[in-house]
Protein backbone atom coordinates (compact mmCIF):
# COMPACT_ATOMS: atom_id res chain seq x y z
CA UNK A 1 -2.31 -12.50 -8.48
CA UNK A 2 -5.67 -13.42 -7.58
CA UNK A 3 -8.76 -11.39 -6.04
CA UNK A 4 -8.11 -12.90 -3.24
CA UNK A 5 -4.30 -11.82 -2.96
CA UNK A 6 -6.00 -8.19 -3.77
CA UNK A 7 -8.94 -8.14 -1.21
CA UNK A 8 -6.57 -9.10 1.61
CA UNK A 9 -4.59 -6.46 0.81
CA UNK A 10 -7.63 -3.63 1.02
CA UNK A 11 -8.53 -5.48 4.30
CA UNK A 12 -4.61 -5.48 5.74
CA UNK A 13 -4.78 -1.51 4.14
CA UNK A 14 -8.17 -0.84 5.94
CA UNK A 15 -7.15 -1.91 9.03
CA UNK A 16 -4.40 0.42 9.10
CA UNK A 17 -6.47 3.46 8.61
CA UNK A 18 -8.49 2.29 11.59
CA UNK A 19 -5.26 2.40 13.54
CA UNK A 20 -4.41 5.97 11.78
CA UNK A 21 -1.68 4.94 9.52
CA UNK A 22 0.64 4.43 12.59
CA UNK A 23 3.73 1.96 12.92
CA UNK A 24 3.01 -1.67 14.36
CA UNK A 25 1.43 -5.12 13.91
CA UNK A 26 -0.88 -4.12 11.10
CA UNK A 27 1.62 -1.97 9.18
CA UNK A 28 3.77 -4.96 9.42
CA UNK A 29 0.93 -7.38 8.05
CA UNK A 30 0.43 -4.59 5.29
CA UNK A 31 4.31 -4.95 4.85
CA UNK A 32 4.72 -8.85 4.42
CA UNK A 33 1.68 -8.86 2.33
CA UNK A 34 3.52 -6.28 -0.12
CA UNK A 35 6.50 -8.28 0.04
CA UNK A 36 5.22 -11.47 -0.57
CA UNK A 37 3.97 -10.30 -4.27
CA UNK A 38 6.92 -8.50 -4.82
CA UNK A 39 6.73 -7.61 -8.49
CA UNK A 40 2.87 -7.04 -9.09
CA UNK A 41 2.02 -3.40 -9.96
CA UNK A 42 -0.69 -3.25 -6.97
CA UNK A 43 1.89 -4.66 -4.19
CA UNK A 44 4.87 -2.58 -5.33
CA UNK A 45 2.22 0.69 -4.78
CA UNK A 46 1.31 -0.79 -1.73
CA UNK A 47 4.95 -1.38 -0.91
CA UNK A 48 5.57 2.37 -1.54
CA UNK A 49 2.78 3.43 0.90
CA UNK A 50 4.04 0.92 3.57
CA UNK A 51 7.53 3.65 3.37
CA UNK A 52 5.92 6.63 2.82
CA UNK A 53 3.87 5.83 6.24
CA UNK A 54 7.03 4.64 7.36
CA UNK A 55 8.75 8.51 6.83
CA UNK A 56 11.53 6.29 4.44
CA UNK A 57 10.91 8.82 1.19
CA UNK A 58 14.12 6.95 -0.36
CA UNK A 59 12.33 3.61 -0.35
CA UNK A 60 8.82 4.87 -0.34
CA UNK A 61 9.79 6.52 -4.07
CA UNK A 62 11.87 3.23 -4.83
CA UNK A 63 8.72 1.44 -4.37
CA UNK A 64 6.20 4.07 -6.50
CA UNK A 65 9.17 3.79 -9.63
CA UNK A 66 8.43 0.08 -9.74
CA UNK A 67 4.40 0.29 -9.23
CA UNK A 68 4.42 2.95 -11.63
CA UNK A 69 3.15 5.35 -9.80
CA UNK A 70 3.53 8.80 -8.36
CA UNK A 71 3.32 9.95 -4.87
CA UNK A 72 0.26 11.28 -4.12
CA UNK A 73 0.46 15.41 -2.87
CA UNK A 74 -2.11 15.03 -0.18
CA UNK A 75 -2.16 13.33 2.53
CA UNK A 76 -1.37 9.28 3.00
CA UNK A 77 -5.58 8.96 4.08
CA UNK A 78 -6.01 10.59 0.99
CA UNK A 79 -3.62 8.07 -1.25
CA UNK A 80 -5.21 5.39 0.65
CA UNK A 81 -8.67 6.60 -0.48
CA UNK A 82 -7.71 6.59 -4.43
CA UNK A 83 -6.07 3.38 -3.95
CA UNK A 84 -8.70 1.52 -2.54
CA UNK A 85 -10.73 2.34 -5.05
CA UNK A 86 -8.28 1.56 -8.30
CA UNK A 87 -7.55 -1.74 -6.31
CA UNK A 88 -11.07 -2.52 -5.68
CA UNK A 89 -11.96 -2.19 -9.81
CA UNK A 90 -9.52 -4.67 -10.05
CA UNK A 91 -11.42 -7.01 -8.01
């Protein structure tokens, strides 16, 4: 995984939020990004957000079990928010 691979995910993740977490073309770029790194903690948590924006809490928790993670209790801005920033120390 490379900074790179990591800063086009923020941007894929960012753009999102500017659409307000809804379902089309840049959830799906958010999506293929995720699946294309398949296997790398920060894609899998990714991954997980993709379903829990999604409403699929089967796969979303599928996805936080193999990132690692939890769920976050507030709201999917919110996880977006805590992510960025872990992902962006990373950088």
């Amino acid at each position: 995984m490379s900074n790179s691979d990591l800063a086009h995910l923020i941007d894929a993740f960012d753009r999102l939020a500017t659409a307000g977490f809804s379902i089309g073309p840049d959830w799906e770029a958010v999506h293929e990004i995720c699946q294309a790194h398949e296997g790398e903690q920060p894609f899998d948590w990714g991954h997980a957000l993709c379903h829990r924006i999604e409403g699929d809490d089967w796969n979303a928790g599928y996805w936080y079990r193999r990132a690692g993670k939890q769920r976050s209790p507030g709201s999917i801005a919110e996880e977006w928010a805590a992510m960025k920033a872990e992902l962006s120390g990373l950088i």
